[in-house]
N, C-alpha and C. Protein backbone atom coordinates (compact mmCIF):
# COMPACT_ATOMS: atom_id res chain seq x y z
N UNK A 1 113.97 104.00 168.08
CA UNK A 1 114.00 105.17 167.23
C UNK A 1 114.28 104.82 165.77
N UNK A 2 114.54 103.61 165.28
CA UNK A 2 114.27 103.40 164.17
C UNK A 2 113.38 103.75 162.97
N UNK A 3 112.15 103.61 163.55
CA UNK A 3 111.15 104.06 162.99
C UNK A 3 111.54 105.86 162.31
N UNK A 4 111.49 106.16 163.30
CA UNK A 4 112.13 107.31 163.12
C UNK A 4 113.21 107.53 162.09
N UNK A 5 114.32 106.74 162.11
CA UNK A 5 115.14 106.76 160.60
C UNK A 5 114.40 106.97 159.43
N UNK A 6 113.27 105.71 159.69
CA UNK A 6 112.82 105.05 158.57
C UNK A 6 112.24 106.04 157.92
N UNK A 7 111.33 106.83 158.34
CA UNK A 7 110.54 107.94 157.75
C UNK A 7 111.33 108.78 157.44
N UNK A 8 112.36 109.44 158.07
CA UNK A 8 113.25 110.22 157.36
C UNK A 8 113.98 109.71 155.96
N UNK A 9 114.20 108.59 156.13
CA UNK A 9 114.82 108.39 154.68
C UNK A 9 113.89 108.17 153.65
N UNK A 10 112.25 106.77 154.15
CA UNK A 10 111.63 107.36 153.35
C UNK A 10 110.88 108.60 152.58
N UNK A 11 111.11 109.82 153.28
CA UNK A 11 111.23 110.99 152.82
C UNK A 11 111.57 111.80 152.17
N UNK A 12 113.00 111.37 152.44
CA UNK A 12 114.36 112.07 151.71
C UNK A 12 114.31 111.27 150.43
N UNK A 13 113.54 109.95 150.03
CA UNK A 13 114.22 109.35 148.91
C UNK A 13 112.72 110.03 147.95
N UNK A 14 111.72 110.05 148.84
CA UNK A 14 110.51 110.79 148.10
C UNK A 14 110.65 112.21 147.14
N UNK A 15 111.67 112.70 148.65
CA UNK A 15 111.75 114.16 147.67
C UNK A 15 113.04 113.99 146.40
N UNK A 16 113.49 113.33 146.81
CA UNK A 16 115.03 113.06 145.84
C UNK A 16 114.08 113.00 144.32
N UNK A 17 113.14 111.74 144.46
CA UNK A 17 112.35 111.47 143.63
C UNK A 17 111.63 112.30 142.72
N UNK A 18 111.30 113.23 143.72
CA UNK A 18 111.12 114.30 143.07
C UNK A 18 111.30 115.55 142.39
N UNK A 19 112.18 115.52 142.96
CA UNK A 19 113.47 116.54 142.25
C UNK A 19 113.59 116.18 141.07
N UNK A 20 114.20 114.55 141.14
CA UNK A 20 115.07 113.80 139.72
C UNK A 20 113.72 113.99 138.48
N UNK A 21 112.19 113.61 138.82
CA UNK A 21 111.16 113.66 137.92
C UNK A 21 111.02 115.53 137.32
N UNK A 22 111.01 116.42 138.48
CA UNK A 22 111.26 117.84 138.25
C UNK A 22 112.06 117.95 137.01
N UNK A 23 113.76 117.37 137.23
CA UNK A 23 114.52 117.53 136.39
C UNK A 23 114.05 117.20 135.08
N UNK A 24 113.73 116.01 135.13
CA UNK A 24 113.19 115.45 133.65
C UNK A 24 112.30 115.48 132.86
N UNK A 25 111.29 116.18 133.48
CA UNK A 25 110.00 116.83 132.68
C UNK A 25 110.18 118.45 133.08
N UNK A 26 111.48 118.68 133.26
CA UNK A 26 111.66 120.07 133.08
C UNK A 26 110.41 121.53 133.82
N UNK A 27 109.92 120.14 135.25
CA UNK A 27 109.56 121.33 135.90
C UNK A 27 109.76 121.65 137.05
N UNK A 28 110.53 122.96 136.70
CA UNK A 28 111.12 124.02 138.47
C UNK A 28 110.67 123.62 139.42
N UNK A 29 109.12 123.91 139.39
CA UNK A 29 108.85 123.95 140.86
C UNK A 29 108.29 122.70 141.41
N UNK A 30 108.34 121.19 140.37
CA UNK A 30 108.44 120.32 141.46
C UNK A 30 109.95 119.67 141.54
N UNK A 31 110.99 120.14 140.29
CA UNK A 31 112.42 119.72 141.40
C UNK A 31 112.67 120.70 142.58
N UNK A 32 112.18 121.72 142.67
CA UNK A 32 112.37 122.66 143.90
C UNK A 32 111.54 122.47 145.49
N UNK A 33 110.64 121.66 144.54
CA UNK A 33 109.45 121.01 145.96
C UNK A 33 110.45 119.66 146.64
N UNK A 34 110.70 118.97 145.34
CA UNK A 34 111.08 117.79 145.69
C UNK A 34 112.45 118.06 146.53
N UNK A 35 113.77 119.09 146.08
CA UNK A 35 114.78 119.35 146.63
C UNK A 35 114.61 119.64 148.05
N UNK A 36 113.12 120.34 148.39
CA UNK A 36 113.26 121.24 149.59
C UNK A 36 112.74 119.94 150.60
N UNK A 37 111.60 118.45 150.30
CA UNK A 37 111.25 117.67 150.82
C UNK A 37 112.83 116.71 151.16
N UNK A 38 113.71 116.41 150.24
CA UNK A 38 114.11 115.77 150.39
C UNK A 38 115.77 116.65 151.63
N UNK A 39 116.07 117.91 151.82
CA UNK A 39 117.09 118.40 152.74
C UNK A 39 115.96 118.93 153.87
N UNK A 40 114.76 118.82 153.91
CA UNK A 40 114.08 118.84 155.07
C UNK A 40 114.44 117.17 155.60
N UNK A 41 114.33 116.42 155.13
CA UNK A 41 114.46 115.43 155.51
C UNK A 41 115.83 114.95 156.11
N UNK A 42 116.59 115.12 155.42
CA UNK A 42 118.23 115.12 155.89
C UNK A 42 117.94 115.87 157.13
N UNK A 43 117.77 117.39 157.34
CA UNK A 43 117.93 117.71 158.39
C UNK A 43 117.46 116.82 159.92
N UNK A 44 116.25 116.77 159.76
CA UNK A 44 115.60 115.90 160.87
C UNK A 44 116.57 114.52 160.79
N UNK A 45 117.12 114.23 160.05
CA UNK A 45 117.73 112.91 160.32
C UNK A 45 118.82 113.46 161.13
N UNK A 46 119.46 114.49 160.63
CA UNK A 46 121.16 115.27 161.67
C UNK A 46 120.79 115.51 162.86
N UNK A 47 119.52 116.12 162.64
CA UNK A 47 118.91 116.60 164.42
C UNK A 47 118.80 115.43 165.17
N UNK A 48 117.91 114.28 164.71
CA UNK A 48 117.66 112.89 165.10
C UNK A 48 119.50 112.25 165.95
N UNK A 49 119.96 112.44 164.58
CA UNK A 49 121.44 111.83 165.70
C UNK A 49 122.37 112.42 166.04
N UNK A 50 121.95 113.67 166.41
CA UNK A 50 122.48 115.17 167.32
C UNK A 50 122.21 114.35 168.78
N UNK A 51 120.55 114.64 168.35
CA UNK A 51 120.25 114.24 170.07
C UNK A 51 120.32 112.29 170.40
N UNK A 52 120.68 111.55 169.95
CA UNK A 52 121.14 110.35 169.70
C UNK A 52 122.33 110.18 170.63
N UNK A 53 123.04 111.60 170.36
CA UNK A 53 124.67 111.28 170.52
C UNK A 53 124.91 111.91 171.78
N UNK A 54 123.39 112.90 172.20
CA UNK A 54 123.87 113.62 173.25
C UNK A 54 123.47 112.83 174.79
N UNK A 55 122.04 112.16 174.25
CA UNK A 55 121.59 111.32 174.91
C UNK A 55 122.35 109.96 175.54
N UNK A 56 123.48 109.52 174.83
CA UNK A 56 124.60 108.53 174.71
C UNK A 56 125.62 109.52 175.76
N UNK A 57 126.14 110.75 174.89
CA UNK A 57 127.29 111.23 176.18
C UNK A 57 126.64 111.64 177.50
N UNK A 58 125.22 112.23 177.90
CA UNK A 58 124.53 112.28 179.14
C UNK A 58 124.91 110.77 179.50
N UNK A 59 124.63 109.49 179.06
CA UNK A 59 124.66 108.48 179.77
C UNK A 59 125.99 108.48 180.25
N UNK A 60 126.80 108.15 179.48
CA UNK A 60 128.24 107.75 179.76
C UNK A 60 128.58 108.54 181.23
N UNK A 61 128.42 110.15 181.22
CA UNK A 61 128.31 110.90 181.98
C UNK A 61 128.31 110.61 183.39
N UNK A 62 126.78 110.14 183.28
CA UNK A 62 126.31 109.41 184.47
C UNK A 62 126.44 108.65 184.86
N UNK A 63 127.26 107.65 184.11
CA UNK A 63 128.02 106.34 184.58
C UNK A 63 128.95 106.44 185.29
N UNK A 64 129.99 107.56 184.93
CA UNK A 64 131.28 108.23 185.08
C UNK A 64 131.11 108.28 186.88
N UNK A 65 129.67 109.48 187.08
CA UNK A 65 129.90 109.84 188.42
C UNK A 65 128.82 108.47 189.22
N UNK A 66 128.88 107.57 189.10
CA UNK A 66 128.14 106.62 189.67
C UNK A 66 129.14 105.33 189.96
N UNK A 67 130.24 105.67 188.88
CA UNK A 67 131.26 104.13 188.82
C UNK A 67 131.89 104.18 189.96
């Protein structure tokens, strides 16, 4: 699932990118594009190790009633 990181952050640093260029040529709606690319991206990364963590306590779980 790495891969998976990977695109999320390269994402998040895309939209960051874009935001910061928004800011500096003083236009709204691509720091607002770029803001919204780059906390879309965060999110899928939280969701990503939501189910990361749940997938980990299911295991443990199942270890529990198997040990």
């Amino acid at each position: 699932m790495a891969g998976e990181n990977i695109a999320n952050k390269a994402e998040e640093l895309k939209g960051a990118a874009k935001e910061k260029f928004g800011d500096v040529t003083d236009n709204e709606d691509l720091q607002a594009e770029g803001a919204v690319e780059k906390n879309e991206a965060q999110a899928k990364e939280a969701a990503h190790d939501v189910k990361e963590h749940v997938k980990d306590a299911a295991e443990d779980v199942k270890n529990d009633f198997n040990a």
